[in-house]
C-alpha atoms as a PDB file:
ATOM      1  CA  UNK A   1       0.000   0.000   0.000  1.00  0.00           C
ATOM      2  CA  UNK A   2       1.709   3.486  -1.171  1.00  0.00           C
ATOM      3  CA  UNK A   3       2.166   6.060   2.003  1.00  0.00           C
ATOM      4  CA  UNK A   4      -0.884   8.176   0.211  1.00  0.00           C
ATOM      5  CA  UNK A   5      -3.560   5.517   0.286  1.00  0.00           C
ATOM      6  CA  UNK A   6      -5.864   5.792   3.488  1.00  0.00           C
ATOM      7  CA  UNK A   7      -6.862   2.388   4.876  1.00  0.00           C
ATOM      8  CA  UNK A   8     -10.159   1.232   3.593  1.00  0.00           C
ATOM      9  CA  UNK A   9     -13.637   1.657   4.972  1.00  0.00           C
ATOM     10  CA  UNK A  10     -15.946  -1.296   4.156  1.00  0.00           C
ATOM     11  CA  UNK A  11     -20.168  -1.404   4.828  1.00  0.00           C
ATOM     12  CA  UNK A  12     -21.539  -4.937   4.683  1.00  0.00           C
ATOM     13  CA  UNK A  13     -25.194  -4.894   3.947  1.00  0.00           C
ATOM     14  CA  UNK A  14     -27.573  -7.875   4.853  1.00  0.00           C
ATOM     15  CA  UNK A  15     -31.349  -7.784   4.043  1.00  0.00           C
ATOM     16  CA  UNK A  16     -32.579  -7.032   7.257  1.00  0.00           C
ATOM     17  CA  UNK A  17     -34.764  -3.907   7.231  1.00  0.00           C
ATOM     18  CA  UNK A  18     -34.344  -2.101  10.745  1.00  0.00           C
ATOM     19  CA  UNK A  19     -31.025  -1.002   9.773  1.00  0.00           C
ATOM     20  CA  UNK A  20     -30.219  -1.969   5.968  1.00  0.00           C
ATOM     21  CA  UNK A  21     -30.519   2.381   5.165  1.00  0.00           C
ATOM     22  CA  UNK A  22     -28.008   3.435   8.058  1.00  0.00           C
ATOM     23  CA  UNK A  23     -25.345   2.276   6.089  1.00  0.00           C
ATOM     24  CA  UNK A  24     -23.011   5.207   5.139  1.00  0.00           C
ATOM     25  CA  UNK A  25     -23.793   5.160   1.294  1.00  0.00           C
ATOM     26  CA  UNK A  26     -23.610   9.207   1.752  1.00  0.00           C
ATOM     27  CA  UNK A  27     -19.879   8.459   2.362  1.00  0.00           C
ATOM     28  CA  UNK A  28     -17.318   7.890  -0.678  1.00  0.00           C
ATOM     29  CA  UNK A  29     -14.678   6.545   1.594  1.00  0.00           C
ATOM     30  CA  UNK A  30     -16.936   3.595   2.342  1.00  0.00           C
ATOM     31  CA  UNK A  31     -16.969   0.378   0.119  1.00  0.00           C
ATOM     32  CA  UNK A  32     -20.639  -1.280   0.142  1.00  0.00           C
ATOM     33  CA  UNK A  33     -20.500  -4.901  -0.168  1.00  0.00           C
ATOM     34  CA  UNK A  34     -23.612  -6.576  -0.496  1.00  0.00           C
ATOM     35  CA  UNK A  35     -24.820  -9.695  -0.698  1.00  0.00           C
ATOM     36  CA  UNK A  36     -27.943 -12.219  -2.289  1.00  0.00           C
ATOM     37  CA  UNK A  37     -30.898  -9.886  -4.082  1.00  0.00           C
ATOM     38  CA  UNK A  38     -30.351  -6.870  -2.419  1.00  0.00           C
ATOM     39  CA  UNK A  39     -28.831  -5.225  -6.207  1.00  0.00           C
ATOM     40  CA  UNK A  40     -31.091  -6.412  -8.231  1.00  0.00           C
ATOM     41  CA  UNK A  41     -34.050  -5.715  -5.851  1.00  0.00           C
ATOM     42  CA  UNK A  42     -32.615  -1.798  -5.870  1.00  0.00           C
ATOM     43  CA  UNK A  43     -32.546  -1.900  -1.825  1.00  0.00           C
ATOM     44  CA  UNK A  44     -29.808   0.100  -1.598  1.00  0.00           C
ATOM     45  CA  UNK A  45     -28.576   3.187  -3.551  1.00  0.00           C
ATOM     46  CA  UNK A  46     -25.186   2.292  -4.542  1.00  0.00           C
ATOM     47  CA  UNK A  47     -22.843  -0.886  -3.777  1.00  0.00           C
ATOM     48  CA  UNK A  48     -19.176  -1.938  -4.778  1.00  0.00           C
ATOM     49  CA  UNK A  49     -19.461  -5.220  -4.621  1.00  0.00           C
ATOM     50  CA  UNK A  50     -22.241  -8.341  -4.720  1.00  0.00           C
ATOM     51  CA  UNK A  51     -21.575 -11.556  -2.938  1.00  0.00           C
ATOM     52  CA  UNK A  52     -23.888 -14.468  -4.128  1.00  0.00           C
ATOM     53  CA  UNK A  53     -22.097 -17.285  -2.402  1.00  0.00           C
ATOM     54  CA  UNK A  54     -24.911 -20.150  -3.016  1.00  0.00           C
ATOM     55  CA  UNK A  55     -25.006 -22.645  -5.921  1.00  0.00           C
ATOM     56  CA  UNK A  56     -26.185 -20.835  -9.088  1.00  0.00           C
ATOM     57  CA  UNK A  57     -29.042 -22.736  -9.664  1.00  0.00           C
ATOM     58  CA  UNK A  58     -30.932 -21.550  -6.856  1.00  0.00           C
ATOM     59  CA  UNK A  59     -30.776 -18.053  -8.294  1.00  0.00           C
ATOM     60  CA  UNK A  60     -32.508 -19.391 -11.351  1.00  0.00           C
ATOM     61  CA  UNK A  61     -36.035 -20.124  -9.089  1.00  0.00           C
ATOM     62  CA  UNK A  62     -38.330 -18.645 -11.645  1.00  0.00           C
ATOM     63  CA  UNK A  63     -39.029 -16.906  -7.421  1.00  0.00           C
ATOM     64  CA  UNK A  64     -36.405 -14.700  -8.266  1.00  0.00           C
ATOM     65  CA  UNK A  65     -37.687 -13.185 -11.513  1.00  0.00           C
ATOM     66  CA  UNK A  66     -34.318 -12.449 -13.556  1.00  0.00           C
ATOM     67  CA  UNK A  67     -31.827 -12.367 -10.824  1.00  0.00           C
ATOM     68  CA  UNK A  68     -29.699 -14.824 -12.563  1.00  0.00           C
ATOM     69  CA  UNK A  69     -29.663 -12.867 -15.543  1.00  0.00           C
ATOM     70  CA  UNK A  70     -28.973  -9.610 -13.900  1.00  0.00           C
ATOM     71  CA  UNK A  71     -25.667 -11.372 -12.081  1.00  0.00           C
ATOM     72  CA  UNK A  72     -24.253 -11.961 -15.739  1.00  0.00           C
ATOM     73  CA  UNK A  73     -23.888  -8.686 -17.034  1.00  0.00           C
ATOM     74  CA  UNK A  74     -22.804  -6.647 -14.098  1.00  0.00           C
ATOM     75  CA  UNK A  75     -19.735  -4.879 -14.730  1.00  0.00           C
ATOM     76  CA  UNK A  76     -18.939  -4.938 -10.832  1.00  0.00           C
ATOM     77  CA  UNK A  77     -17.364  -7.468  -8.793  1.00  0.00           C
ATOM     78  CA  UNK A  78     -19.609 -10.401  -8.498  1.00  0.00           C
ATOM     79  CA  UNK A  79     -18.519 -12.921  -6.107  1.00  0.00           C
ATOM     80  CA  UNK A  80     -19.453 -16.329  -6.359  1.00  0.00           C
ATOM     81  CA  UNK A  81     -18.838 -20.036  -4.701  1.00  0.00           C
ATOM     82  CA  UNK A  82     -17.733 -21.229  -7.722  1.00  0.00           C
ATOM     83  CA  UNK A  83     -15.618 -20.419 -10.964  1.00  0.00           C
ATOM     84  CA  UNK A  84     -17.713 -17.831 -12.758  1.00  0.00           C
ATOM     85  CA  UNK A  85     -19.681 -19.492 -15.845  1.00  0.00           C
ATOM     86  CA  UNK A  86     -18.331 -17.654 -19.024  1.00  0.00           C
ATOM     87  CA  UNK A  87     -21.795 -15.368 -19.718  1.00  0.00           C
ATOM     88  CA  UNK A  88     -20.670 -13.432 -16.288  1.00  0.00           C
ATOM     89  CA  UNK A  89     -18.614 -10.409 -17.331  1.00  0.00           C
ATOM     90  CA  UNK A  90     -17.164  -9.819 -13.841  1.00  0.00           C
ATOM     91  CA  UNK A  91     -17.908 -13.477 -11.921  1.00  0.00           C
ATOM     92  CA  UNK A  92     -14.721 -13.888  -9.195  1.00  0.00           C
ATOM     93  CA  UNK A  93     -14.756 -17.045  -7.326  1.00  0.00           C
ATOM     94  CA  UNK A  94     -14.650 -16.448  -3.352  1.00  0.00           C
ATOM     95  CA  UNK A  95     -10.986 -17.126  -2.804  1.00  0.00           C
ATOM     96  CA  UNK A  96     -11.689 -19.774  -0.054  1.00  0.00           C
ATOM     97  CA  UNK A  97      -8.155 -22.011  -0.252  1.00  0.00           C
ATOM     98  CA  UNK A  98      -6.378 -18.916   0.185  1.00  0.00           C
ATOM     99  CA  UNK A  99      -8.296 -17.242   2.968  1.00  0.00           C
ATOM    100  CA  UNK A 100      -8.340 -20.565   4.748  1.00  0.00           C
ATOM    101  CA  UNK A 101      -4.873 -20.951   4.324  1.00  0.00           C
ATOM    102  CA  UNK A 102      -4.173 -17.072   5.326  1.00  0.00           C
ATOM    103  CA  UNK A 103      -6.004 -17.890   9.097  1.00  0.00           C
ATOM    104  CA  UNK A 104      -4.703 -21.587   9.469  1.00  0.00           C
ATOM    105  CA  UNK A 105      -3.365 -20.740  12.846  1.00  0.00           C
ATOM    106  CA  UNK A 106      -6.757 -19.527  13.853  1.00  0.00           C
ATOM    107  CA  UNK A 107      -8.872 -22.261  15.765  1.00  0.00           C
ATOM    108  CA  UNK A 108     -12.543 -21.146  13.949  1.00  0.00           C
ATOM    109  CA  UNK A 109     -10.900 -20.858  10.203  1.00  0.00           C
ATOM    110  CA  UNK A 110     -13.744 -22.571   8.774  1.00  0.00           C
ATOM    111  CA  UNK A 111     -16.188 -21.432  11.150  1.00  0.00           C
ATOM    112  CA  UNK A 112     -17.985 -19.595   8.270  1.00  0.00           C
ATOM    113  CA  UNK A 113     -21.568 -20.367   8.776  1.00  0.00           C
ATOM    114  CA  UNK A 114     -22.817 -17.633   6.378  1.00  0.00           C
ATOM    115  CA  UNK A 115     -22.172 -15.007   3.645  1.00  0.00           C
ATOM    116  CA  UNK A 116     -21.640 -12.326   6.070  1.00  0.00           C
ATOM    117  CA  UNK A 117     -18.772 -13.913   7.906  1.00  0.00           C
ATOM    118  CA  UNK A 118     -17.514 -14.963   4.421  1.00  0.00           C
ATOM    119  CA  UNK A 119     -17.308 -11.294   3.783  1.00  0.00           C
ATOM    120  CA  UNK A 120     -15.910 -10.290   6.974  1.00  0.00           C
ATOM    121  CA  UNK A 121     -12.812 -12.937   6.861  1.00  0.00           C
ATOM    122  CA  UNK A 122     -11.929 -11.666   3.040  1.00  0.00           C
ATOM    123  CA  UNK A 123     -12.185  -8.392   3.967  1.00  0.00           C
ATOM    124  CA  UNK A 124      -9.169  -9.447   6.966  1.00  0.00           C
ATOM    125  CA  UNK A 125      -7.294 -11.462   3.697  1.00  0.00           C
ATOM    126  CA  UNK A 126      -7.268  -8.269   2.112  1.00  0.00           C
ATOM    127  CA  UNK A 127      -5.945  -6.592   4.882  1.00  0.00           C
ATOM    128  CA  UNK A 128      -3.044  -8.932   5.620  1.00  0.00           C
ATOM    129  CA  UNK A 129      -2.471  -8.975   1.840  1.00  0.00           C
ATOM    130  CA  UNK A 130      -1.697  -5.215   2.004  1.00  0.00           C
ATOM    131  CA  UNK A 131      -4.741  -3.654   1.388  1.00  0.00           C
ATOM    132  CA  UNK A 132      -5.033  -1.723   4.366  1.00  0.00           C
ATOM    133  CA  UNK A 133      -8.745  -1.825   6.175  1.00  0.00           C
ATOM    134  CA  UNK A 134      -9.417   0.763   8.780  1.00  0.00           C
ATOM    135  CA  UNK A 135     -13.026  -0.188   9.419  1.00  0.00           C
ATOM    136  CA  UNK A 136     -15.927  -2.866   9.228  1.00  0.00           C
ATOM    137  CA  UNK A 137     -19.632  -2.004   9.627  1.00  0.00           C
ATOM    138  CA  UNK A 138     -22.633  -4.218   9.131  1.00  0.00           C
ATOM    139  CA  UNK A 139     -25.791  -2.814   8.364  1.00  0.00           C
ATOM    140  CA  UNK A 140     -28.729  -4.927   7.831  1.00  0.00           C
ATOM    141  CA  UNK A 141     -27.041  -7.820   9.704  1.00  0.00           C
ATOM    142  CA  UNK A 142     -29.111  -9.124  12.920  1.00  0.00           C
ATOM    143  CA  UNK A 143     -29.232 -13.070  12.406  1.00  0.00           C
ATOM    144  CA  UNK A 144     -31.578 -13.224  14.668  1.00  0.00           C
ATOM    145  CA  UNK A 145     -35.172 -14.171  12.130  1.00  0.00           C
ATOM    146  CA  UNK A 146     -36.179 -17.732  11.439  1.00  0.00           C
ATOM    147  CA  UNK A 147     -36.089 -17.173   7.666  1.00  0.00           C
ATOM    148  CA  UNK A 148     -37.199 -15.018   4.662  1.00  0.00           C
ATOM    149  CA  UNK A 149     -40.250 -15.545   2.962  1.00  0.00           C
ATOM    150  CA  UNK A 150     -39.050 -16.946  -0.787  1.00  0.00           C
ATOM    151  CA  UNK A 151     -38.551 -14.439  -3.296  1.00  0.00           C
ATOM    152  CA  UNK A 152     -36.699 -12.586  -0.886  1.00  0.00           C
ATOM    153  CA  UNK A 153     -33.198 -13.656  -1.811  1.00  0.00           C
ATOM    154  CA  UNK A 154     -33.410 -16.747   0.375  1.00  0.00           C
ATOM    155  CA  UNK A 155     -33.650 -20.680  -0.294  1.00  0.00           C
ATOM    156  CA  UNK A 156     -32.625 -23.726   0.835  1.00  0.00           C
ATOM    157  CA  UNK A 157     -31.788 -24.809   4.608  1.00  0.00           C
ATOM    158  CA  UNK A 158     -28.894 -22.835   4.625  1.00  0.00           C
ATOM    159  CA  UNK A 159     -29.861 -19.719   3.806  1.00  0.00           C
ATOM    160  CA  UNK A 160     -32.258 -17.938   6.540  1.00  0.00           C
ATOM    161  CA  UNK A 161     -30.604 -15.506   9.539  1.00  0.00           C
ATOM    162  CA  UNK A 162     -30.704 -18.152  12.015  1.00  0.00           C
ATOM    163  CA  UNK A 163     -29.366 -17.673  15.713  1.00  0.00           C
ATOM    164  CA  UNK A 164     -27.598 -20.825  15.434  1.00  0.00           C
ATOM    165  CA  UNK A 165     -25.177 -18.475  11.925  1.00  0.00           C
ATOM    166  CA  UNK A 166     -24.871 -15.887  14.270  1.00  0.00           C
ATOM    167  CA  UNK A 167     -22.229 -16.383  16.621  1.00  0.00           C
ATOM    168  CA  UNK A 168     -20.166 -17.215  13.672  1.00  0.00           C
ATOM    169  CA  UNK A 169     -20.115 -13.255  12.514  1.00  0.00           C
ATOM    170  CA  UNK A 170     -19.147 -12.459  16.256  1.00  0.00           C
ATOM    171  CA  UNK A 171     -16.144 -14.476  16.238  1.00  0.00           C
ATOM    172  CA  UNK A 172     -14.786 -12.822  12.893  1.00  0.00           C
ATOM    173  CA  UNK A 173     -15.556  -9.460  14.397  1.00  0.00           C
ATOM    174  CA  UNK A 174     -13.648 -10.631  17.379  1.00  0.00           C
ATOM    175  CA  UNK A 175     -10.702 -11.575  14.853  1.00  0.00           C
ATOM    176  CA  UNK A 176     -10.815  -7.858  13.444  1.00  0.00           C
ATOM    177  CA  UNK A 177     -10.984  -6.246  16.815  1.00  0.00           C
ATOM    178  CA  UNK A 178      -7.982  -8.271  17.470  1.00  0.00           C
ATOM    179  CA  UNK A 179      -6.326  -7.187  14.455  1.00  0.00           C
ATOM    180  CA  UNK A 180      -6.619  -3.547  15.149  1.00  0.00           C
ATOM    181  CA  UNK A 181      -9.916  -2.866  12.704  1.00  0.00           C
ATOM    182  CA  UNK A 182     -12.407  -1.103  14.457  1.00  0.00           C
ATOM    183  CA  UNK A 183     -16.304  -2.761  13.990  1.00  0.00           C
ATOM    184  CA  UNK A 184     -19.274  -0.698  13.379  1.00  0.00           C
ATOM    185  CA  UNK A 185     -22.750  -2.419  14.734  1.00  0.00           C
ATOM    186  CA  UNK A 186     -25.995  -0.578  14.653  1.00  0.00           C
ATOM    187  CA  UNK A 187     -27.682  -0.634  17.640  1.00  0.00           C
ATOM    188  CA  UNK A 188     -30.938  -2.210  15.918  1.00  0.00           C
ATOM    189  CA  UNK A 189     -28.757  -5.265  15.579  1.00  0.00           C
ATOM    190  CA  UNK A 190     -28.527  -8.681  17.754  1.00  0.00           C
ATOM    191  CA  UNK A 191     -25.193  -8.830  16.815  1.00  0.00           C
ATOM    192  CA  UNK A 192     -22.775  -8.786  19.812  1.00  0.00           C
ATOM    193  CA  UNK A 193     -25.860  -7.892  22.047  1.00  0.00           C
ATOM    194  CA  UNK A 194     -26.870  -9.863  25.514  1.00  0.00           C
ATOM    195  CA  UNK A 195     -29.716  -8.750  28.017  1.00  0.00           C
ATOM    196  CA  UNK A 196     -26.959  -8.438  30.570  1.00  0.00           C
ATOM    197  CA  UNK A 197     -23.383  -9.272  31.806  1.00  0.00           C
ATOM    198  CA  UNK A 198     -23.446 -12.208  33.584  1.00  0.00           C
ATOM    199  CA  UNK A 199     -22.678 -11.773  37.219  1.00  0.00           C
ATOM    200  CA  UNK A 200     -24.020  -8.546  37.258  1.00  0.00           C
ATOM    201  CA  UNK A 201     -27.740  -8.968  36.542  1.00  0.00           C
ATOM    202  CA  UNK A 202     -29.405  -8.912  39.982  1.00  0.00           C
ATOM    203  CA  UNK A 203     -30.077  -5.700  39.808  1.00  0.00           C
ATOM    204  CA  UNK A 204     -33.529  -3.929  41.498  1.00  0.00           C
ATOM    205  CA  UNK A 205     -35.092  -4.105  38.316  1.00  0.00           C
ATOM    206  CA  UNK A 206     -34.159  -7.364  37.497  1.00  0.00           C
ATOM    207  CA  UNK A 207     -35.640  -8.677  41.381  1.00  0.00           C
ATOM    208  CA  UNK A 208     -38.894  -6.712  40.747  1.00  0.00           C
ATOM    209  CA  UNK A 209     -39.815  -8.582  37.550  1.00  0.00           C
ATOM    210  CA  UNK A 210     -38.432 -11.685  39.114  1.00  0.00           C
ATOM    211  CA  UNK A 211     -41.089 -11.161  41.623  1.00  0.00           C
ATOM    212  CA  UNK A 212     -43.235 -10.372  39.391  1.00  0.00           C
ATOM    213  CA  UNK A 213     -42.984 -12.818  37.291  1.00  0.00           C
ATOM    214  CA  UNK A 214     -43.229 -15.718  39.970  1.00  0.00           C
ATOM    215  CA  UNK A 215     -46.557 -14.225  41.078  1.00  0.00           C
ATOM    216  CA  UNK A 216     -48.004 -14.523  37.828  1.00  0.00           C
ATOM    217  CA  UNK A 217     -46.457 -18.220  37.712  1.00  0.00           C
ATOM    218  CA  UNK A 218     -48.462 -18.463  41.099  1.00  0.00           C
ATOM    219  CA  UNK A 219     -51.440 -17.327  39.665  1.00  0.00           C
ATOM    220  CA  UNK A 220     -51.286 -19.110  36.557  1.00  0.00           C
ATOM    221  CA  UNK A 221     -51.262 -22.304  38.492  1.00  0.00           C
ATOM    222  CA  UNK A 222     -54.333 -21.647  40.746  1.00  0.00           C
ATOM    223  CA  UNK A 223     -56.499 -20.863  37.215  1.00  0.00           C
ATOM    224  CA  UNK A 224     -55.393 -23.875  35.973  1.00  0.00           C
ATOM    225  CA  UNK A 225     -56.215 -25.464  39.328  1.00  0.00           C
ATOM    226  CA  UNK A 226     -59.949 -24.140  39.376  1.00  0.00           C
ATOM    227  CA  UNK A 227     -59.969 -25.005  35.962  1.00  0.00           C
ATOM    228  CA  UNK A 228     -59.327 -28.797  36.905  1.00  0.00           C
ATOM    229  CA  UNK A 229     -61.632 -28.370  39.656  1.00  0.00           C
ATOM    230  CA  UNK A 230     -64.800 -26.805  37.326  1.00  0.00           C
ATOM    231  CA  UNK A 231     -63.637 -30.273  34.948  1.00  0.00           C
ATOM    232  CA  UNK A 232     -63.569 -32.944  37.584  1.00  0.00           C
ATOM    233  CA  UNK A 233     -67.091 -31.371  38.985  1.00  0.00           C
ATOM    234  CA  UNK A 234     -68.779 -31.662  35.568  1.00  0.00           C
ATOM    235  CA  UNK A 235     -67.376 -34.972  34.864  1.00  0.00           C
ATOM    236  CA  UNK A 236     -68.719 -36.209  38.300  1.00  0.00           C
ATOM    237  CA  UNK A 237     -71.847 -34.562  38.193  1.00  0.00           C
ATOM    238  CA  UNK A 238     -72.949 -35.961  34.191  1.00  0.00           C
ATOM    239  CA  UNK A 239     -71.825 -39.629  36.124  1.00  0.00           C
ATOM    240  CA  UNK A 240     -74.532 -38.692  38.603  1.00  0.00           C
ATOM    241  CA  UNK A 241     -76.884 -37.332  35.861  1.00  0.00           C
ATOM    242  CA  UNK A 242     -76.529 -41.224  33.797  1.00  0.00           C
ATOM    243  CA  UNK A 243     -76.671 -42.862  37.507  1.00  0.00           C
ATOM    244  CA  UNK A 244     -80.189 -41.306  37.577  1.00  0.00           C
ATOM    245  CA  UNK A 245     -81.302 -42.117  33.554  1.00  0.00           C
ATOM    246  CA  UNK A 246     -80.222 -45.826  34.294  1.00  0.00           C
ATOM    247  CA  UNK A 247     -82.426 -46.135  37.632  1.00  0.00           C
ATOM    248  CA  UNK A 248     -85.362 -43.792  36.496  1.00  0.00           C
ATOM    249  CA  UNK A 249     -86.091 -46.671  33.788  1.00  0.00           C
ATOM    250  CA  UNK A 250     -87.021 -48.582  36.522  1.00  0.00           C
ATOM    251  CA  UNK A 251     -89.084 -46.574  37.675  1.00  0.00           C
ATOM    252  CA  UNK A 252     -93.030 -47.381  37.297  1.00  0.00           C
ATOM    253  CA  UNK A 253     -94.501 -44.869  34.870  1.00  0.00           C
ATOM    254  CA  UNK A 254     -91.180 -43.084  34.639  1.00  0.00           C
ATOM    255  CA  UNK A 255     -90.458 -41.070  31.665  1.00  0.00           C
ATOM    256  CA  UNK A 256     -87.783 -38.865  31.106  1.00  0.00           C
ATOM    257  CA  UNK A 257     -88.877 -37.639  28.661  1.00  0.00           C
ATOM    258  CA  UNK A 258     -91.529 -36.257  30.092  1.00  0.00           C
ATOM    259  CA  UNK A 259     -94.472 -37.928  28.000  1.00  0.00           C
ATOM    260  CA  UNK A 260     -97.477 -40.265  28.854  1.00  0.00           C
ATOM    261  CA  UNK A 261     -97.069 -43.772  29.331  1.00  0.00           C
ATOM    262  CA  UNK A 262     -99.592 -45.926  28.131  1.00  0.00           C
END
């Protein structure tokens, strides 16, 4: 890197909506990678580079109108899984050997779960290759839904913002922080976020809804007892009820139904 180039800036942009337009876009000094539909769904006003790391084939679901098409003649960056298929005018194929071999000594190196922490470690490659990063932000990132209706850029059991992806992303940003790259998360996000520190919870809040909440617990369980109580009286009283049909049969000139007897 020549003494005149500052360290890069790079905005990672996931699909969810609370925070997906806080990214800096305003910003030239920021590089906006993006990843899945969000380009050719114009979600965001500008981006540098597109990231569609599934198998091709997927984004050829007749779901995702002419996404396919649209990856092929882009003029920027297009990442993909595999080598590029000769219709893409920019197709690169994610450099995974190399950024596996760059973190070798790292015990998560292929604890990439998801695009986004795909995105994060090449961003690191390119900053121990020499291309200097400053900072990492993720905007639109929460991993914390159960999936994205189809159509949205999503299919396949791989592909939704599960927890279970999430703590992948954290341990990359840990890996940055490490290296001296400061992390940008939006406060809408669950990234990096816990109710509390543990050890330090019992606070007076935290003991008056813990009070709280075992009086409703209390309460809960004496509905549910009256509840059984109102069933087990029915159930006895409709066995008294059929005691009384069986014996008033029995009974000279008995009718219940309330008729004449001949």
């Amino acid at each position: 890197m020549s003494d005149d180039k500052k360290p890069r800036k790079i905005a990672l942009i996931g699909k969810a909506p609370d925070s997906v337009r806080d990214a800096p876009y305003d910003d030239p000094d920021w590089e906006v990678w993006i990843l899945n539909t969000l380009g050719v769904n114009k979600e965001v006003p500008r981006w540098d580079r597109q990231f569609e790391l599934h198998d091709l084939k997927l984004t050829q679901d007749p779901a995702y109108g002419d996404y396919f098409a649209w990856l092929e003649k882009q003029k920027r960056p297009v990442y993909l899984r595999d080598e590029p298929p000769e219709s893409f005018k920019n197709g690169v194929q994610y450099p995974l050997a190399e950024v596996l071999a760059c973190f070798e000594d790292a015990a998560g190196r292929t604890y990439l779960t998801n695009t986004v922490s795909l995105m994060v470690a090449l961003a690191l490659y390119e900053h121990l290759q020499g291309d200097a990063v400053s900072d990492i932000g993720c905007w639109g990132v929460n991993m914390a839904q159960h999936g994205l209706a189809c159509g949205q850029g999503n299919a396949g059991p791989f592909t939704s913002e599960y927890a279970r992806q999430r703590p992948s992303v954290e341990y990359w940003i840990g890996i940055a922080n490490g290296m001296g790259i400061k992390f940008h998360v939006p406060p809408q996000s669950d990234i990096l976020k816990s109710a509390c520190i543990y050890g330090y919870h019992t606070t007076e809040p935290f003991l008056k809804r813990q009070v709280r909440m075992k009086e409703l617990q209390a309460r809960i369980q004496a509905a549910q007892a009256r509840e059984q109580q109102g069933h087990d009286e029915a159930v006895f009283l409709a066995g008294a009820l059929e005691g009384m049909n069986y014996d008033f049969q029995w009974v000279p000139g008995g009718d219940t139904g309330g008729g004449i007897n001949g």
